[in-house]
PDB file of N, CA and C in Angstrom:
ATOM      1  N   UNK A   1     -27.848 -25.625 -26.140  1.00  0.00           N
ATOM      2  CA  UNK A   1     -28.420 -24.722 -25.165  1.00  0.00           C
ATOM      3  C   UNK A   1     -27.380 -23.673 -24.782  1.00  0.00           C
ATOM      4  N   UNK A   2     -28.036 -22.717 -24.955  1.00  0.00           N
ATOM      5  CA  UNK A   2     -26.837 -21.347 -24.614  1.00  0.00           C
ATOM      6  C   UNK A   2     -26.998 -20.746 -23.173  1.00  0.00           C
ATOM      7  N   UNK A   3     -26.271 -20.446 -22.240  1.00  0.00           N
ATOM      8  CA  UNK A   3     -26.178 -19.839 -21.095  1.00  0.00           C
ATOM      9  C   UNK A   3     -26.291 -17.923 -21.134  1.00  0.00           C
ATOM     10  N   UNK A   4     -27.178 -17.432 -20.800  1.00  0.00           N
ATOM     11  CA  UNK A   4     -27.178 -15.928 -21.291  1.00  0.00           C
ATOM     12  C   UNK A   4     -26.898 -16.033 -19.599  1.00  0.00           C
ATOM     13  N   UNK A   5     -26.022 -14.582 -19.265  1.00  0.00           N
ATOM     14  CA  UNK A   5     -25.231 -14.271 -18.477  1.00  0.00           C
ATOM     15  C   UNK A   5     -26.157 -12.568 -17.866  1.00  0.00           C
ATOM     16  N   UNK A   6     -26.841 -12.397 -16.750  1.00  0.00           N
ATOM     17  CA  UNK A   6     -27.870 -11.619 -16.042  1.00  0.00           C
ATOM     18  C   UNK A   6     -27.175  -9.969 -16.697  1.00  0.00           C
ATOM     19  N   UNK A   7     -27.241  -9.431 -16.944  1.00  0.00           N
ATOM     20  CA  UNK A   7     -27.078  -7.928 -17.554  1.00  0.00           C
ATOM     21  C   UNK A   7     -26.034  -7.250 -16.218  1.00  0.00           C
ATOM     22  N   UNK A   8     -26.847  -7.735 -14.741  1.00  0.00           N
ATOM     23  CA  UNK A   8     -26.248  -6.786 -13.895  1.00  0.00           C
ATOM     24  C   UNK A   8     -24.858  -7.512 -13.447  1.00  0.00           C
ATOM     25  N   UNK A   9     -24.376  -8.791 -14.042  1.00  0.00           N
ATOM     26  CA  UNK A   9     -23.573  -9.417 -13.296  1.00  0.00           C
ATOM     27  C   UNK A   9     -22.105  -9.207 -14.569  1.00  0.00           C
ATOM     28  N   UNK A  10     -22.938  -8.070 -15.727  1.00  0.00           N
ATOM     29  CA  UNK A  10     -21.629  -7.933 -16.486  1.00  0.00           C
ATOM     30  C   UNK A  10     -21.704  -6.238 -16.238  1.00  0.00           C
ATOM     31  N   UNK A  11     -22.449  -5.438 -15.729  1.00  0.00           N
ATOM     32  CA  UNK A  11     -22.471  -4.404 -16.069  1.00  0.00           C
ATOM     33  C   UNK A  11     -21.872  -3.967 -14.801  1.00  0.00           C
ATOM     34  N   UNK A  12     -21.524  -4.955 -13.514  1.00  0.00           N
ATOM     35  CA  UNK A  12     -21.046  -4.333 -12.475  1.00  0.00           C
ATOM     36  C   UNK A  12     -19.172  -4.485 -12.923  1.00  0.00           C
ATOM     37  N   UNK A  13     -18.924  -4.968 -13.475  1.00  0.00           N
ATOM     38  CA  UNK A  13     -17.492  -5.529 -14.031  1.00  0.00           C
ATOM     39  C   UNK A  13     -17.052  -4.108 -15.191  1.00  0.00           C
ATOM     40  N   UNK A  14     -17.755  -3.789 -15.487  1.00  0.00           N
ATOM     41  CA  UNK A  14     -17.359  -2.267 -16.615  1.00  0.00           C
ATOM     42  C   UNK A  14     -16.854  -0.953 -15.600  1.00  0.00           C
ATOM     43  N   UNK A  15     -15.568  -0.816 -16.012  1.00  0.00           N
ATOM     44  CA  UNK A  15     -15.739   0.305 -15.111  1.00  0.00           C
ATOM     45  C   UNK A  15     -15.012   1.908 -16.374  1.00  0.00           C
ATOM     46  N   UNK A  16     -14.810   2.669 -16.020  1.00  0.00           N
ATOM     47  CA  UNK A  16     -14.474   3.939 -16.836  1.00  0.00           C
ATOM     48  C   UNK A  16     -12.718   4.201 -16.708  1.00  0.00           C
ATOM     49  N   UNK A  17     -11.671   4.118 -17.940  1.00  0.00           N
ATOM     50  CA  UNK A  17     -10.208   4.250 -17.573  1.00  0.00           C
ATOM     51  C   UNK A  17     -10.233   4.719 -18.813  1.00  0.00           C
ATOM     52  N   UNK A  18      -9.623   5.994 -18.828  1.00  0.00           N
ATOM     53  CA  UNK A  18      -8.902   6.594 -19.919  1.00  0.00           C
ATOM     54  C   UNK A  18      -9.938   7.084 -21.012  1.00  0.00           C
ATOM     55  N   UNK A  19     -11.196   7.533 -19.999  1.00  0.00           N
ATOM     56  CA  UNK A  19     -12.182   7.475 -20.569  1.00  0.00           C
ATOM     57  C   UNK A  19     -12.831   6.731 -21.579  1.00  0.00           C
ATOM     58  N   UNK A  20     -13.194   5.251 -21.587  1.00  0.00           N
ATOM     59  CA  UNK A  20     -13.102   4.379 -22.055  1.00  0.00           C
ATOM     60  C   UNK A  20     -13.845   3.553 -21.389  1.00  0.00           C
ATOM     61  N   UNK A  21     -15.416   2.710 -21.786  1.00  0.00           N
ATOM     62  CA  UNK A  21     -15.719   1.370 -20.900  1.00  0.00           C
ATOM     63  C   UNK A  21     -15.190   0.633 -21.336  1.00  0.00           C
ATOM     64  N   UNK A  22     -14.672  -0.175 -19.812  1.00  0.00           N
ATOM     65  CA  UNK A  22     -14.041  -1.367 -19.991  1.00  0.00           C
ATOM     66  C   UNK A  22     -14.238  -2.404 -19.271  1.00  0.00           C
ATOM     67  N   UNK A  23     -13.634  -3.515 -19.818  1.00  0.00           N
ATOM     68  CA  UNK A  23     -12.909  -4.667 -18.205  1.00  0.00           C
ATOM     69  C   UNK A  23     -12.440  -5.375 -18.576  1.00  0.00           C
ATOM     70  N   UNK A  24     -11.735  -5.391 -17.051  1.00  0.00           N
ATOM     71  CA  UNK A  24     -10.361  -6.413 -17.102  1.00  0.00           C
ATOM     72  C   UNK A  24     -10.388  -7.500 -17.767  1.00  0.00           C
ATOM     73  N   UNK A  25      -9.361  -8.006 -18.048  1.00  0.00           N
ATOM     74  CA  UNK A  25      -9.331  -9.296 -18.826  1.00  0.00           C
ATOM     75  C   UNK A  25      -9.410 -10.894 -17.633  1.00  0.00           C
ATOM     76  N   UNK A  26      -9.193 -10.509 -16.534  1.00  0.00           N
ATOM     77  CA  UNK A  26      -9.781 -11.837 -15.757  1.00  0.00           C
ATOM     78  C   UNK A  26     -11.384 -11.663 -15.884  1.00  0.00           C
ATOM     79  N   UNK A  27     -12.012 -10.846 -15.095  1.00  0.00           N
ATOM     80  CA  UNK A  27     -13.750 -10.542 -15.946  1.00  0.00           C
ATOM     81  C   UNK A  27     -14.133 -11.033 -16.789  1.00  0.00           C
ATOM     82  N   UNK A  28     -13.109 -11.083 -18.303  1.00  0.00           N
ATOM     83  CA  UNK A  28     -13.944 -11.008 -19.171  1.00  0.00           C
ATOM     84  C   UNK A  28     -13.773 -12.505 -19.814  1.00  0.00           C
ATOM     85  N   UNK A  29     -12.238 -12.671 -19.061  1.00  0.00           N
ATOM     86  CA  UNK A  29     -12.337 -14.244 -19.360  1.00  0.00           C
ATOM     87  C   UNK A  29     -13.148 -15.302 -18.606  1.00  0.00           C
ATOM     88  N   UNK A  30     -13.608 -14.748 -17.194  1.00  0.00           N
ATOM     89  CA  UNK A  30     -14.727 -15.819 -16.572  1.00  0.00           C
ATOM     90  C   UNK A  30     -15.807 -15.522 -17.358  1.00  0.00           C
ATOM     91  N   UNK A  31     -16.467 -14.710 -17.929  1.00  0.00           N
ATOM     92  CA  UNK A  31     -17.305 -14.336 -18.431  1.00  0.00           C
ATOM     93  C   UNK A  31     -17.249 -15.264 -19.728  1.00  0.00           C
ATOM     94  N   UNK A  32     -16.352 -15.774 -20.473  1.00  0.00           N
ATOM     95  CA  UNK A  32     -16.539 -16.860 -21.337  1.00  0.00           C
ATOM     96  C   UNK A  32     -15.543 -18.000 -21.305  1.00  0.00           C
ATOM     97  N   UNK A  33     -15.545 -18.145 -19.761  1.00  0.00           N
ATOM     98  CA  UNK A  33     -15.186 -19.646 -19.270  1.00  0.00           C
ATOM     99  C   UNK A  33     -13.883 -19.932 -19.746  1.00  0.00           C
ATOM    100  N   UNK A  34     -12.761 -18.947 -19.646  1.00  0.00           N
ATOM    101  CA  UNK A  34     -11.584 -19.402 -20.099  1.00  0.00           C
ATOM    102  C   UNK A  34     -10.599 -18.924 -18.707  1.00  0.00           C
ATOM    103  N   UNK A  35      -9.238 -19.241 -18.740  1.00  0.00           N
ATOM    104  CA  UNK A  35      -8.306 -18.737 -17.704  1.00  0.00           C
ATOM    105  C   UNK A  35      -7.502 -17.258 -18.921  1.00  0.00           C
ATOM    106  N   UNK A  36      -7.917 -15.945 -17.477  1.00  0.00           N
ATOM    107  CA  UNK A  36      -7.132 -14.438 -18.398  1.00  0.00           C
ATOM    108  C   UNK A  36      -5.925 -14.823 -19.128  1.00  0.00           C
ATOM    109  N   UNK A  37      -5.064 -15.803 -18.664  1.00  0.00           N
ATOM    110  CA  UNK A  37      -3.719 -16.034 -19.578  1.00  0.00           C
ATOM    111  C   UNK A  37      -4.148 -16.523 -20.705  1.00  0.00           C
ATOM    112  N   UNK A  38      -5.240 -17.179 -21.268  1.00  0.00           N
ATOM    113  CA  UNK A  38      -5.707 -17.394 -22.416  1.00  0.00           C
ATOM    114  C   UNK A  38      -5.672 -15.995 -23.119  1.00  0.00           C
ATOM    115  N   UNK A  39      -6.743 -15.085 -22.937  1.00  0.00           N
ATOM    116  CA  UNK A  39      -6.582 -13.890 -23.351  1.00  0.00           C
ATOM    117  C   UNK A  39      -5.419 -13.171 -23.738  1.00  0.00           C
ATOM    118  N   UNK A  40      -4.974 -13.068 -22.496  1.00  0.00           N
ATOM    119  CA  UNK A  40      -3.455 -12.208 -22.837  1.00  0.00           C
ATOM    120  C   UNK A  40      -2.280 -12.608 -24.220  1.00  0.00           C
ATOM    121  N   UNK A  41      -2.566 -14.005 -24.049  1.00  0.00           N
ATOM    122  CA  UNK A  41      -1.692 -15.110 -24.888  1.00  0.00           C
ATOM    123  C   UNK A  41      -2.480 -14.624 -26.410  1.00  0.00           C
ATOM    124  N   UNK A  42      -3.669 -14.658 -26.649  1.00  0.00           N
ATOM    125  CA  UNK A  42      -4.176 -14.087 -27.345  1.00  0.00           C
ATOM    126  C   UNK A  42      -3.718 -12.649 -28.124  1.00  0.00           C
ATOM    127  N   UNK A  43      -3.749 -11.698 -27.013  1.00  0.00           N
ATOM    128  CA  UNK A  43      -3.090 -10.489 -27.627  1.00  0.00           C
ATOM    129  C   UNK A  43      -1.790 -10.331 -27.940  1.00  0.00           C
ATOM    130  N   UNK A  44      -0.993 -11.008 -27.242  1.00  0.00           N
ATOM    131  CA  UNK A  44       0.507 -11.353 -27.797  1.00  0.00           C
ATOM    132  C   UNK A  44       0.777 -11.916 -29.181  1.00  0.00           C
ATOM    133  N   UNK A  45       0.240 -13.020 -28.929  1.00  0.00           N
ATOM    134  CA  UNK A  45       0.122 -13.434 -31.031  1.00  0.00           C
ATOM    135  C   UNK A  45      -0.233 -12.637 -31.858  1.00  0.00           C
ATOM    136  N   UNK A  46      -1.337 -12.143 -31.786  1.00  0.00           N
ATOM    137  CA  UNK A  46      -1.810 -11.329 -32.712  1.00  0.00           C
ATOM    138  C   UNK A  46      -2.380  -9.799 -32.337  1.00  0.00           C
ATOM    139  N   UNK A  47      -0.914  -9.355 -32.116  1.00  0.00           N
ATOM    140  CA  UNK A  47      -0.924  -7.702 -32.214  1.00  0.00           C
ATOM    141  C   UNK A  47      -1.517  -7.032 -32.911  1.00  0.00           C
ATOM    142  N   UNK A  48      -1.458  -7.316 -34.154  1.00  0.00           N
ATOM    143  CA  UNK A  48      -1.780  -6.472 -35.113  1.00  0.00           C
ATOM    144  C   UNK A  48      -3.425  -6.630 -35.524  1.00  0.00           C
ATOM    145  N   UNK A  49      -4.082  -7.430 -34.469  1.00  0.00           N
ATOM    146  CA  UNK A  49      -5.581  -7.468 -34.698  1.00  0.00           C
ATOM    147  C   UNK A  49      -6.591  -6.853 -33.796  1.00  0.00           C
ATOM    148  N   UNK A  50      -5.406  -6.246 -32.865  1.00  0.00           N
ATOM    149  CA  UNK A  50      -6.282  -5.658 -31.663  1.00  0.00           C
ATOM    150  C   UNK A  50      -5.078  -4.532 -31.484  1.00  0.00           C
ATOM    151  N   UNK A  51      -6.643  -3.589 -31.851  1.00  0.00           N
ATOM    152  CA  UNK A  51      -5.993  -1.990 -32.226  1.00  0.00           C
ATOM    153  C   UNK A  51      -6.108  -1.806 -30.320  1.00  0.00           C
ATOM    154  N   UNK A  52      -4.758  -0.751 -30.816  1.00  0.00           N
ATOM    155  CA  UNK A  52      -4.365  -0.225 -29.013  1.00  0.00           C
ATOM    156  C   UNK A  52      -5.756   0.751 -28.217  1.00  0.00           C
ATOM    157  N   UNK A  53      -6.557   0.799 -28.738  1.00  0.00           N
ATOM    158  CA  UNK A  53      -7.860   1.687 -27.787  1.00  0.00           C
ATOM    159  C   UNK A  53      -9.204   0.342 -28.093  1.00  0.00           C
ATOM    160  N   UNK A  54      -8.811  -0.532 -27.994  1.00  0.00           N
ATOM    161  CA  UNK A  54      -9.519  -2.144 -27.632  1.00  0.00           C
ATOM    162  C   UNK A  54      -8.874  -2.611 -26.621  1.00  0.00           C
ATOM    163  N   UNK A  55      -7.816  -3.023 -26.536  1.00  0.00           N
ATOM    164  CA  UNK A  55      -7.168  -3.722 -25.731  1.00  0.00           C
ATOM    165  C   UNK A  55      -5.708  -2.972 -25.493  1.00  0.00           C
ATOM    166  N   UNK A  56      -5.653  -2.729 -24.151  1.00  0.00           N
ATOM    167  CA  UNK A  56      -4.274  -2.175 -23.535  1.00  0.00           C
ATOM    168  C   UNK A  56      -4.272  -2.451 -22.454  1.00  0.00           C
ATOM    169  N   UNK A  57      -2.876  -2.885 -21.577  1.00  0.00           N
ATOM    170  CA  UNK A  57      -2.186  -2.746 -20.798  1.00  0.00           C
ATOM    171  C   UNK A  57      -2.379  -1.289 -19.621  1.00  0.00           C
ATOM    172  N   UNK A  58      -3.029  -1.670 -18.251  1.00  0.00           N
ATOM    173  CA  UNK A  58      -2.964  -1.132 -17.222  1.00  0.00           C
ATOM    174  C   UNK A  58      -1.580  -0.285 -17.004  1.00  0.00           C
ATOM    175  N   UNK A  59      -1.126   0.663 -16.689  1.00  0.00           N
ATOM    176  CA  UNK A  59      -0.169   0.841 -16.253  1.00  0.00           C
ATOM    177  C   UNK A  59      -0.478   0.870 -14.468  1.00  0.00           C
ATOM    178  N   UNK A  60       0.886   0.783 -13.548  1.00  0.00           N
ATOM    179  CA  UNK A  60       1.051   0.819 -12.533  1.00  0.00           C
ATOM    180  C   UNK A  60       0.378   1.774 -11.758  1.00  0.00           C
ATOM    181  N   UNK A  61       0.234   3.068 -11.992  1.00  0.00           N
ATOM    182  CA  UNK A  61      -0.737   3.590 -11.503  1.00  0.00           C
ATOM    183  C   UNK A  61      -1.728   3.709 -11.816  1.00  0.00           C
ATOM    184  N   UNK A  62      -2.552   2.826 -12.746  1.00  0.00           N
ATOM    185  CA  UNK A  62      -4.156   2.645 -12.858  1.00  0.00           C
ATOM    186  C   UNK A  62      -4.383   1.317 -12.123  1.00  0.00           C
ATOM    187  N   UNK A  63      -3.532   0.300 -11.861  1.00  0.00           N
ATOM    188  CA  UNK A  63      -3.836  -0.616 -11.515  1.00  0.00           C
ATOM    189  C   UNK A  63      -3.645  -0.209  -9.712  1.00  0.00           C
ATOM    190  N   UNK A  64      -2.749   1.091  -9.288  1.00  0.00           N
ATOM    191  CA  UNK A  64      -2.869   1.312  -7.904  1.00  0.00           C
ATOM    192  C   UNK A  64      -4.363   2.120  -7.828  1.00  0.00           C
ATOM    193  N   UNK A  65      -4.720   2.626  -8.623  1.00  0.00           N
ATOM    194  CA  UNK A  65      -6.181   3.664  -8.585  1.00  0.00           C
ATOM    195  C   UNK A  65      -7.232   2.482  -8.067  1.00  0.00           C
ATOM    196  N   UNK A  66      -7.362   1.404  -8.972  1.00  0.00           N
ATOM    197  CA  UNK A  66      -8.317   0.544  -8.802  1.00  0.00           C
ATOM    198  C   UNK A  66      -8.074  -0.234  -7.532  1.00  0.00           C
ATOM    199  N   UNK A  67      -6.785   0.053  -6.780  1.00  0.00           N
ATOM    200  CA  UNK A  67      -6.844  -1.027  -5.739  1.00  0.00           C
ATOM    201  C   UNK A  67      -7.454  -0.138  -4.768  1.00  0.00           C
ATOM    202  N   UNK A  68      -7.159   1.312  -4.794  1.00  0.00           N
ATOM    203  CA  UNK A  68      -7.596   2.366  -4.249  1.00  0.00           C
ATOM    204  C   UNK A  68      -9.173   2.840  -3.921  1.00  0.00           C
ATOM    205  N   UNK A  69      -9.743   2.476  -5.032  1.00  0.00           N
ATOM    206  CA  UNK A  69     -10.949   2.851  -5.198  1.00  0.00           C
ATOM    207  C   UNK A  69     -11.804   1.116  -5.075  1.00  0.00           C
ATOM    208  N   UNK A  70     -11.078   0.250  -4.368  1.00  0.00           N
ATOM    209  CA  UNK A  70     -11.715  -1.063  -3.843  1.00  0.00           C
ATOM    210  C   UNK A  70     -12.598  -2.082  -5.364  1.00  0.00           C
ATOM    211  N   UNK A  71     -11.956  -1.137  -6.714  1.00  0.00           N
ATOM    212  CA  UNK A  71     -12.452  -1.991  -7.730  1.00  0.00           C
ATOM    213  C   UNK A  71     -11.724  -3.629  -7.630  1.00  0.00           C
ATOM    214  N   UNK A  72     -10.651  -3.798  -7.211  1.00  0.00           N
ATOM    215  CA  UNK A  72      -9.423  -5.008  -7.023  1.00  0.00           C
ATOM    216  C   UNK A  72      -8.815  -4.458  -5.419  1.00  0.00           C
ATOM    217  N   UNK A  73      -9.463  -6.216  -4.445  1.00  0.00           N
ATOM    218  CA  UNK A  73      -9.052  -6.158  -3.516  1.00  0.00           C
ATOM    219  C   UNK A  73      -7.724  -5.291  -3.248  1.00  0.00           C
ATOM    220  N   UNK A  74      -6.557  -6.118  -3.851  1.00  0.00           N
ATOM    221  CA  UNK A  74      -4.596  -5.644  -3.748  1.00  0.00           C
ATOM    222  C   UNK A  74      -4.311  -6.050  -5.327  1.00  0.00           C
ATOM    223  N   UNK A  75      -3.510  -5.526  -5.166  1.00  0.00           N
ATOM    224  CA  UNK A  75      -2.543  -5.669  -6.812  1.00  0.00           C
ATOM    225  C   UNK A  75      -1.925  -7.144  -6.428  1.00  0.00           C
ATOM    226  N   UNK A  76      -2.035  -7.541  -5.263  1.00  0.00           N
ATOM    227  CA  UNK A  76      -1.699  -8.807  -5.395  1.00  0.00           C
ATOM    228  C   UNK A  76      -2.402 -10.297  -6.147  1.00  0.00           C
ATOM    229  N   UNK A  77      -3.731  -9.571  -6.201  1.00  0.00           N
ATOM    230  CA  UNK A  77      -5.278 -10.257  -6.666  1.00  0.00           C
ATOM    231  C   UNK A  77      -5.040 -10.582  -8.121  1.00  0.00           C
ATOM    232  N   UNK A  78      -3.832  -9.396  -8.545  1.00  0.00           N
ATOM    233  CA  UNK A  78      -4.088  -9.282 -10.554  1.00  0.00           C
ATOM    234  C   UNK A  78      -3.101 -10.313 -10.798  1.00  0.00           C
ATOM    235  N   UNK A  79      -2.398 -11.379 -10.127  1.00  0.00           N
ATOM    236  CA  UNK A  79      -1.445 -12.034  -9.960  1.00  0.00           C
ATOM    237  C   UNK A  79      -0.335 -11.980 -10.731  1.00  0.00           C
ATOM    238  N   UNK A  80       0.622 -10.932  -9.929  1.00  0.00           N
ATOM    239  CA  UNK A  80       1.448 -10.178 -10.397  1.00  0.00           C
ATOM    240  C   UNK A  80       2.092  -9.825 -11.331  1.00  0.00           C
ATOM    241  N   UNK A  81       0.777  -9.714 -12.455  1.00  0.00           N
ATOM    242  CA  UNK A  81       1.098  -8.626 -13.482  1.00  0.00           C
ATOM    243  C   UNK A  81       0.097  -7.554 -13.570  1.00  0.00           C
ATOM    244  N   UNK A  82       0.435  -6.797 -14.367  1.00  0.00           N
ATOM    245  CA  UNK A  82      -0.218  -5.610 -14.991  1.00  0.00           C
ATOM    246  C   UNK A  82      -1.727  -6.161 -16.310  1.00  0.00           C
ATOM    247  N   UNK A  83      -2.979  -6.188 -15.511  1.00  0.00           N
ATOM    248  CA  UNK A  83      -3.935  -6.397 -16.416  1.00  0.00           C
ATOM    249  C   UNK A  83      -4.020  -5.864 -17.968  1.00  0.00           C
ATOM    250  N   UNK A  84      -4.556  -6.919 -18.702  1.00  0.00           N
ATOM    251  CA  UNK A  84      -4.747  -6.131 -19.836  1.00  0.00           C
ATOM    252  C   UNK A  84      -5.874  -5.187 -19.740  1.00  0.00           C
ATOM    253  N   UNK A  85      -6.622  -4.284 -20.859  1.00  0.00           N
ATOM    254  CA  UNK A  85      -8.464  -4.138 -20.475  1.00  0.00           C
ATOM    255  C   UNK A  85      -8.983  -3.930 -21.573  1.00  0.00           C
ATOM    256  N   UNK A  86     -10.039  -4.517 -22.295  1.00  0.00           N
ATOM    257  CA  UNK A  86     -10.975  -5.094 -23.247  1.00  0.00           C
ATOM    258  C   UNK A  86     -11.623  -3.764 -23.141  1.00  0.00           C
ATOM    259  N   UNK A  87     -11.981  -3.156 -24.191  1.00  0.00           N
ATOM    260  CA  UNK A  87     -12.725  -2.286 -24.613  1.00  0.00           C
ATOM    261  C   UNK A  87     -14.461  -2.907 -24.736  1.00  0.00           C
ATOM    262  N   UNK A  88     -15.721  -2.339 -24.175  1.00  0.00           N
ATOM    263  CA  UNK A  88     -16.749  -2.716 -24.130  1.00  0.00           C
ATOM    264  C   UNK A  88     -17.711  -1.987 -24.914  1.00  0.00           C
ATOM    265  N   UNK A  89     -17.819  -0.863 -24.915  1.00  0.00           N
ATOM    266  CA  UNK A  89     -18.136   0.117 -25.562  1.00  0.00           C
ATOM    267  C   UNK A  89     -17.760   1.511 -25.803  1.00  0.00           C
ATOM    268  N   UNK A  90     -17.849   2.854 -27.013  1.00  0.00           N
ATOM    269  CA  UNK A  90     -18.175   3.663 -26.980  1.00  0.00           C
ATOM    270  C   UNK A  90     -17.934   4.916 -25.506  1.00  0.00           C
ATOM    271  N   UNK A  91     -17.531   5.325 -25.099  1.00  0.00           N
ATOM    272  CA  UNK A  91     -17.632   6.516 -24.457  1.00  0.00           C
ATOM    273  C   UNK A  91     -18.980   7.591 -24.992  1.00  0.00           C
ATOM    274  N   UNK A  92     -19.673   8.170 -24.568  1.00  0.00           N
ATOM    275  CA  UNK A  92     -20.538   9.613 -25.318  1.00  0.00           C
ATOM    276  C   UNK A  92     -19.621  10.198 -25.534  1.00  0.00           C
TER     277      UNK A  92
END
């Protein structure tokens, strides 16, 4: 039996960086029941399978934008590192 996950409860988690949909990698790891350090641990091993406009590293001032714009309570929330962010789709 498979669990399908409501459309609006992934589509509020996408947001627009570097012109780019995305989300964070805690998101996307509740989203298939794992802890984000799984993920991250993931992209560390295998660099060379996740091209850099899939998966990249927040810098410090995107991760202050989003605390700014109430997407992430405090940067204290991302537990103190710099999020990765999963590419979701396409830009137009």
């Amino acid at each position: 039996m498979s669990s399908l996950v409501p459309a609006e409860r992934i589509e509020s988690r996408i947001f627009l960086i570097r012109g780019q949909k995305v989300m964070l990698d805690r998101d996307l790891a509740e989203l298939y029941g794992v802890k984000p350090i799984v993920l991250r641990q993931q992209v560390k091993r295998n660099v060379k399978r996740f091209p850099e406009d899939f998966v990249f590293q927040l810098t410090q001032e995107e991760a202050e934008l989003l605390v700014s714009q109430n997407v992430i309570p405090t940067k204290r929330s991302l537990g103190g590192y710099l999020p990765y962010i999963w590419s979701v789709a396409s830009s137009p």
